[in-house]
N, C-alpha and C. Protein backbone atom coordinates (compact mmCIF):
# COMPACT_ATOMS: atom_id res chain seq x y z
N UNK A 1 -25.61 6.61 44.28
CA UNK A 1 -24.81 5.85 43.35
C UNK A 1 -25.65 5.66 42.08
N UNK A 2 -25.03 5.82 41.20
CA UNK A 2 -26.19 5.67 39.80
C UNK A 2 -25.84 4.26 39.37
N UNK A 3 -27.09 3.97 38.02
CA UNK A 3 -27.18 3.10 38.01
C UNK A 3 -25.87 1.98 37.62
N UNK A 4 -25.08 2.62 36.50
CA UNK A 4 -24.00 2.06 35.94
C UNK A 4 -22.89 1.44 37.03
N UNK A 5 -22.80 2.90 38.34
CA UNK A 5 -21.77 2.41 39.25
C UNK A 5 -22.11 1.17 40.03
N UNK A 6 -23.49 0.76 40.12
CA UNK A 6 -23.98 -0.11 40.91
C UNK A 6 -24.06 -1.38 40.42
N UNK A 7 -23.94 -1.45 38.82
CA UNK A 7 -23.86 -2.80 37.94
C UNK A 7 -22.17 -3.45 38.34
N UNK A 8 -21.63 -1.86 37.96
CA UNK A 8 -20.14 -2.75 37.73
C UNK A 8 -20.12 -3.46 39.68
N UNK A 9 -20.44 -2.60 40.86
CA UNK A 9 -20.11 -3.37 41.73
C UNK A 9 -20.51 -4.47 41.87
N UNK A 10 -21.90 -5.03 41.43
CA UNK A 10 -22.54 -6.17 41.53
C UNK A 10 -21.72 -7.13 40.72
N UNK A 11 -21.43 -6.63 39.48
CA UNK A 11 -20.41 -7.49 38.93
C UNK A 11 -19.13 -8.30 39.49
N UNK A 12 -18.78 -6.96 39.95
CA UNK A 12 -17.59 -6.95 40.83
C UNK A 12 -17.40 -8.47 42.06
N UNK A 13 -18.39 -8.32 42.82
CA UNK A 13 -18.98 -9.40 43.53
C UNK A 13 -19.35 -10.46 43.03
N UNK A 14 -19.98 -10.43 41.96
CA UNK A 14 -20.36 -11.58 41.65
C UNK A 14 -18.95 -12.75 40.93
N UNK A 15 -17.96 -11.63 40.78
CA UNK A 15 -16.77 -12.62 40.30
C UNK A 15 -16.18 -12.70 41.38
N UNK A 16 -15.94 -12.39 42.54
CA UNK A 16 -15.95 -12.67 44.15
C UNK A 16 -16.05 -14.15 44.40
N UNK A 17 -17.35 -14.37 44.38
CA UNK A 17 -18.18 -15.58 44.24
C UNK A 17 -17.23 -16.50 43.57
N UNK A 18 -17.30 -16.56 42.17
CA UNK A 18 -16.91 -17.27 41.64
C UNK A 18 -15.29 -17.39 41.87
N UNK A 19 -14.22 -17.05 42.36
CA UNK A 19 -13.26 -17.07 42.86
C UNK A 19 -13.58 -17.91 44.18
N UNK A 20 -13.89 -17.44 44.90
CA UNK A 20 -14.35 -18.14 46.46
C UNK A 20 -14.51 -19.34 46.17
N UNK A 21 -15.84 -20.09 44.74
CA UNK A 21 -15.59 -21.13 44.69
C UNK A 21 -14.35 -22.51 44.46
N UNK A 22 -13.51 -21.43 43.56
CA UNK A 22 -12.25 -21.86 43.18
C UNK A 22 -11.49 -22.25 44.13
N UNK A 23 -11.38 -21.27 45.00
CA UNK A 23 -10.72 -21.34 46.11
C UNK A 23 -11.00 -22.69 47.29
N UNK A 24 -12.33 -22.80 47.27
CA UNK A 24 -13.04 -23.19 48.28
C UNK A 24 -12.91 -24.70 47.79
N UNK A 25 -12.50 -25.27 47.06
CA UNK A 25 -12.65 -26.85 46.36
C UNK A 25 -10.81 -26.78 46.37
N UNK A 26 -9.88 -26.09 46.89
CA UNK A 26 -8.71 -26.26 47.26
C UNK A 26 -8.57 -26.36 48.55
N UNK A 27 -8.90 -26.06 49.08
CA UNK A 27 -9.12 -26.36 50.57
C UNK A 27 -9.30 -27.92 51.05
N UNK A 28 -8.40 -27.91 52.32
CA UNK A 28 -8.23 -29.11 52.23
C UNK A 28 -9.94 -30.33 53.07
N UNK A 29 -10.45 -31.01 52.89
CA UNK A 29 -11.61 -31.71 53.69
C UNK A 29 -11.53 -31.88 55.22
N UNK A 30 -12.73 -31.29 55.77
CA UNK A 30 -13.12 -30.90 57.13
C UNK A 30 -12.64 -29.73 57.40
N UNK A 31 -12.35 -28.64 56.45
CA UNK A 31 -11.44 -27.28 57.31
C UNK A 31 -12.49 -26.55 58.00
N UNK A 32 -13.85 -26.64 57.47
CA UNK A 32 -14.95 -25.69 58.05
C UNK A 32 -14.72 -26.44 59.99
N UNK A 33 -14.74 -27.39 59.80
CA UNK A 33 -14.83 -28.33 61.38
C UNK A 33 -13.64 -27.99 61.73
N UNK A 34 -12.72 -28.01 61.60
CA UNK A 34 -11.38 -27.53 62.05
C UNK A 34 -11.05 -26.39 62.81
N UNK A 35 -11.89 -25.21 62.00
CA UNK A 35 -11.78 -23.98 62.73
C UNK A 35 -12.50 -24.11 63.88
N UNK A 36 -13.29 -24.74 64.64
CA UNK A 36 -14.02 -24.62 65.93
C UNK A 36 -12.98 -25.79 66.30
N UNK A 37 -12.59 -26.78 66.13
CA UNK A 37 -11.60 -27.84 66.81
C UNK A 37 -10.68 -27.30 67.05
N UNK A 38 -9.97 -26.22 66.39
CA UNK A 38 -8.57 -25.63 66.67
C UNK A 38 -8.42 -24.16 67.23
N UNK A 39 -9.92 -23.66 66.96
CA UNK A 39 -9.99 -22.34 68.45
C UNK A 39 -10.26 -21.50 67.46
N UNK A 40 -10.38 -21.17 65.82
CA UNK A 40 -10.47 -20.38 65.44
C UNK A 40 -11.60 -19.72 65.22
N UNK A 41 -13.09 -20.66 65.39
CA UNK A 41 -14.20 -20.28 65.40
C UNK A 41 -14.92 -21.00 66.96
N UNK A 42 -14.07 -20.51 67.82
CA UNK A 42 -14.23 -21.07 69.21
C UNK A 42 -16.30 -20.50 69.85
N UNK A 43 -15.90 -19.62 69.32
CA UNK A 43 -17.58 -18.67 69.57
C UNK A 43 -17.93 -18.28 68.42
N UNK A 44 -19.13 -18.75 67.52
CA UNK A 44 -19.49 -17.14 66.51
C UNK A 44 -19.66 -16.56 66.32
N UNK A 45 -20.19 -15.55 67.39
CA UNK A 45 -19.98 -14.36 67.50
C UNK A 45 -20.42 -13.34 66.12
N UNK A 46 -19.62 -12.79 65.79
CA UNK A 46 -19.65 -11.69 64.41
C UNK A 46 -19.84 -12.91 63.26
N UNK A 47 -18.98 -13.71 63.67
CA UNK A 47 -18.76 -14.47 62.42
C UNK A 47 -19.59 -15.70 62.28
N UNK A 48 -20.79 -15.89 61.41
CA UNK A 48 -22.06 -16.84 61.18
C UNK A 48 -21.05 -18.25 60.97
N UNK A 49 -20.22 -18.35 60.25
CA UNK A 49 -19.31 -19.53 60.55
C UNK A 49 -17.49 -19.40 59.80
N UNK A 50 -17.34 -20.55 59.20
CA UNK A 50 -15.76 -20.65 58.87
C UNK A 50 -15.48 -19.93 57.96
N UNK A 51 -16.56 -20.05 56.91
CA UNK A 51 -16.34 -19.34 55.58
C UNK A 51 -16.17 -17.84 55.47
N UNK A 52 -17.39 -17.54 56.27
CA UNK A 52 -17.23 -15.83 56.29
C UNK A 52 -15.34 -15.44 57.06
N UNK A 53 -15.07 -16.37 58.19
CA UNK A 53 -14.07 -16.03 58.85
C UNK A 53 -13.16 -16.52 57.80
N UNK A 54 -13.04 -17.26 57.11
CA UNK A 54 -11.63 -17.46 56.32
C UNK A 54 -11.29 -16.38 55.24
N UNK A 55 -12.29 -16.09 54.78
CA UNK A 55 -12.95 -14.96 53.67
C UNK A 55 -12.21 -13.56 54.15
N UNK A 56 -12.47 -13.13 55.54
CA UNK A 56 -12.23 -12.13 56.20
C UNK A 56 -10.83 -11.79 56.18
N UNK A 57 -10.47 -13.00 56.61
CA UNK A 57 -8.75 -13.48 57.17
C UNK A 57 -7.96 -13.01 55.79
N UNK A 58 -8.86 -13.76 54.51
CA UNK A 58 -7.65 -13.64 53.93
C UNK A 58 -7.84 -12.03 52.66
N UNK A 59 -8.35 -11.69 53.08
CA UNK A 59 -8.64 -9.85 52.37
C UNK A 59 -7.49 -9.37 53.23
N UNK A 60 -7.14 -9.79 54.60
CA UNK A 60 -6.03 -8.99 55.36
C UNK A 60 -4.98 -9.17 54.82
N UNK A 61 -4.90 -10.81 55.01
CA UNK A 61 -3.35 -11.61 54.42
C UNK A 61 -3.11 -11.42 52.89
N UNK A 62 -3.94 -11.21 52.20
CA UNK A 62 -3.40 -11.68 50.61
C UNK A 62 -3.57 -10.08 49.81
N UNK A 63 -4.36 -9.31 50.28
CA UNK A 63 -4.19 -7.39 49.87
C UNK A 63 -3.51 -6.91 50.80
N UNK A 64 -2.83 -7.53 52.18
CA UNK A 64 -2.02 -6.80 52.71
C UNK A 64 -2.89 -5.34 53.27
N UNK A 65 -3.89 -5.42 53.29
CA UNK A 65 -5.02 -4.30 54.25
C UNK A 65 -4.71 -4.38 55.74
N UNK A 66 -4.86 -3.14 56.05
CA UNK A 66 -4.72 -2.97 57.66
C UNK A 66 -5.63 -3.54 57.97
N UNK A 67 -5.72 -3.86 59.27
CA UNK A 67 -7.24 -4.53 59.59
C UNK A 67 -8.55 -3.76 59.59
N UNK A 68 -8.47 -2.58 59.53
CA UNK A 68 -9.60 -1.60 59.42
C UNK A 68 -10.09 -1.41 58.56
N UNK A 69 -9.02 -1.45 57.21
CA UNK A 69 -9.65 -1.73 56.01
C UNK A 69 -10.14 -3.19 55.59
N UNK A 70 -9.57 -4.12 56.16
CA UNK A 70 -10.17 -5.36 56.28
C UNK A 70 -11.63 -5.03 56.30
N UNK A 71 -11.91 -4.36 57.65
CA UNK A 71 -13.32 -4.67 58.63
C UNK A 71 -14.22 -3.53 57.48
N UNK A 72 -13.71 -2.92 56.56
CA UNK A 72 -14.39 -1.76 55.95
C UNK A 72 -15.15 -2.93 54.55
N UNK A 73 -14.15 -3.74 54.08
CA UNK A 73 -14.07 -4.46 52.78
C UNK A 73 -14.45 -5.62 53.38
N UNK A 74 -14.99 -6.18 54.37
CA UNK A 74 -15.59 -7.45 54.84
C UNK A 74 -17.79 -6.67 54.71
N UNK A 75 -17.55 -5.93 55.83
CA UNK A 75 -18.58 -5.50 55.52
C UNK A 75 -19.45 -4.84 54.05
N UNK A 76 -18.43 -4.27 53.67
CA UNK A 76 -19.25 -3.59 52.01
C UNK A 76 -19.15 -4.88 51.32
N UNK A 77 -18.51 -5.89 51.45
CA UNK A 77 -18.89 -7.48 50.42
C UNK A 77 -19.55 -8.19 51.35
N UNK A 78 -20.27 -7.77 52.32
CA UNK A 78 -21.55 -8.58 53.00
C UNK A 78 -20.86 -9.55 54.02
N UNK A 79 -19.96 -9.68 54.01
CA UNK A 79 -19.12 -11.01 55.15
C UNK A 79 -19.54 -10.96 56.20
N UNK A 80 -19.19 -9.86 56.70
CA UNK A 80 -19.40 -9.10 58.61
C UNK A 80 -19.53 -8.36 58.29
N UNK A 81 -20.23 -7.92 59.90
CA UNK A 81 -19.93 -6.32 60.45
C UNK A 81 -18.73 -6.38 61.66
N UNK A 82 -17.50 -6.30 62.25
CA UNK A 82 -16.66 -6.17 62.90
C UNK A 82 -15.82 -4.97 62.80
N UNK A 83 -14.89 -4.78 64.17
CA UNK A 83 -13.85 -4.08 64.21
C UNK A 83 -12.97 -4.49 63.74
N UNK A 84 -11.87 -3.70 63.47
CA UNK A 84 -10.65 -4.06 63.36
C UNK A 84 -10.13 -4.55 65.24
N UNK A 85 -10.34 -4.10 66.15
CA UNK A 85 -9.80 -4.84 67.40
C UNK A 85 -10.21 -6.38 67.37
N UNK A 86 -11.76 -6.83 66.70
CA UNK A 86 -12.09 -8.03 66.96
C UNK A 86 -11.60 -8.88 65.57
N UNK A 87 -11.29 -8.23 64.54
CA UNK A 87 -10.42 -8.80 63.75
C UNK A 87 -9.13 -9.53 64.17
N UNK A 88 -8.59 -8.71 65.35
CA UNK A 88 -6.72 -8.60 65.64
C UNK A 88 -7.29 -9.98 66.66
N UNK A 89 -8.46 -10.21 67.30
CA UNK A 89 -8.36 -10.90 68.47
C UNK A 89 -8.78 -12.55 67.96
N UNK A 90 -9.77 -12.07 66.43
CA UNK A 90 -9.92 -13.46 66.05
C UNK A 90 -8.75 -14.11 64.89
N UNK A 91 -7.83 -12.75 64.33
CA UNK A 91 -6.22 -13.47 63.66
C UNK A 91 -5.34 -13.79 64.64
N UNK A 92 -5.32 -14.17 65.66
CA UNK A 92 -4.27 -14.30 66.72
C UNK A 92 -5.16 -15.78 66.84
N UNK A 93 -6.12 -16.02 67.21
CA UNK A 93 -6.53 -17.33 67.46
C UNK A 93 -6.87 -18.12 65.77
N UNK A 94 -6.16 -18.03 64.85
CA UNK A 94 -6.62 -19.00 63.57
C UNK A 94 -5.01 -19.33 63.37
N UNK A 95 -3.76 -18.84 64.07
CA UNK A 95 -3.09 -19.64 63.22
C UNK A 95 -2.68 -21.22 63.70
N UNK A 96 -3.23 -22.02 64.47
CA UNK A 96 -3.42 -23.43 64.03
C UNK A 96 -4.37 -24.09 62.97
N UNK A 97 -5.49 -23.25 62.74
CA UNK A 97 -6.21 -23.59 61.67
C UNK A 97 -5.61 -23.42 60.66
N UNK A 98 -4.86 -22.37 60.59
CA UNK A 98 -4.00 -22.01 59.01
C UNK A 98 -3.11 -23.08 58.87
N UNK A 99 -2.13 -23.09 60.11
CA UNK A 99 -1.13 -24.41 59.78
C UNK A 99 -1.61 -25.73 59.31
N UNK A 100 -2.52 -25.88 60.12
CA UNK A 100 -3.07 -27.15 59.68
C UNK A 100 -4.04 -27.74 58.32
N UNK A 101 -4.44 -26.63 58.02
CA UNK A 101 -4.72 -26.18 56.15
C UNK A 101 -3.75 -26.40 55.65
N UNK A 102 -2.58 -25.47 55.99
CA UNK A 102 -1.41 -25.93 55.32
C UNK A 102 -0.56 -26.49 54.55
N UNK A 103 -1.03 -27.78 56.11
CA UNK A 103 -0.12 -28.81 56.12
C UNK A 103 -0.88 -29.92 55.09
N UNK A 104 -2.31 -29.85 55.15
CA UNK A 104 -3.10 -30.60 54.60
C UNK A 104 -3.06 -30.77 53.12
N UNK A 105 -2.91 -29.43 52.76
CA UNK A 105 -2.73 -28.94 51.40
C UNK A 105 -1.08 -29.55 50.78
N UNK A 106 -0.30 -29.38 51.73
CA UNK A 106 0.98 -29.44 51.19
C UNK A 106 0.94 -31.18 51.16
N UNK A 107 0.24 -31.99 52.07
CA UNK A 107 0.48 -33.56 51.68
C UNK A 107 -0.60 -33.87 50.88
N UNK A 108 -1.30 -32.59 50.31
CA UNK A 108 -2.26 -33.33 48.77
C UNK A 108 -1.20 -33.08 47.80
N UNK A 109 -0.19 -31.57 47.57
CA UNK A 109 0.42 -31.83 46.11
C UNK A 109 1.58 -32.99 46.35
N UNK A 110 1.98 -32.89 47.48
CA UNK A 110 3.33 -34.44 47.21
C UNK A 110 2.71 -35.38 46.89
């Protein structure tokens, strides 16, 4: 990779970051604790904790990526290393965490 292609990706990432933070101060208080209370970070396994797993989750949900490309675009932005099978096994166990984000979120804008 030469040098130029390697700036813009760093770039690339680095406005990653700064999105994530955006993101991450909308979220509703205690969600990191939530995901192990509600089964979604029941073991950590692949995933060091909530953030990397919410991070993961939502490259599937919000680009609409198969999960393989998920597990391709988790790893090349440093998140994990996973399958797409252990992807499918840890999105089947987060949607009470999601609901309950949700719901949290939806009784901050009323």
């Amino acid at each position: 990779m030469d040098e130029e292609m390697e700036w813009g990706r760093e770039e690339k990432f680095e406005g990653l970051q700064e999105d994530w933070a955006v993101l991450a101060r909308a979220l509703p208080a205690g969600w990191q604790e939530k995901a192990k209370e509600l089964g979604a970070l029941k073991r950590v396994g692949e995933f060091q904790d909530a953030s990397r797993l919410l991070r993961t989750m939502l490259i599937h949900l919000s680009e609409g990526c198969s999960l393989r490309e998920t597990a391709v675009r988790a790893k090349a932005g440093g998140l994990v290393s996973v399958s797409d099978v252990a992807l499918h096994k840890r999105l089947r166990g987060c949607g009470e965490w999601f609901r309950w984000m949700g719901e949290q979120m939806m009784v901050r804008l009323s």
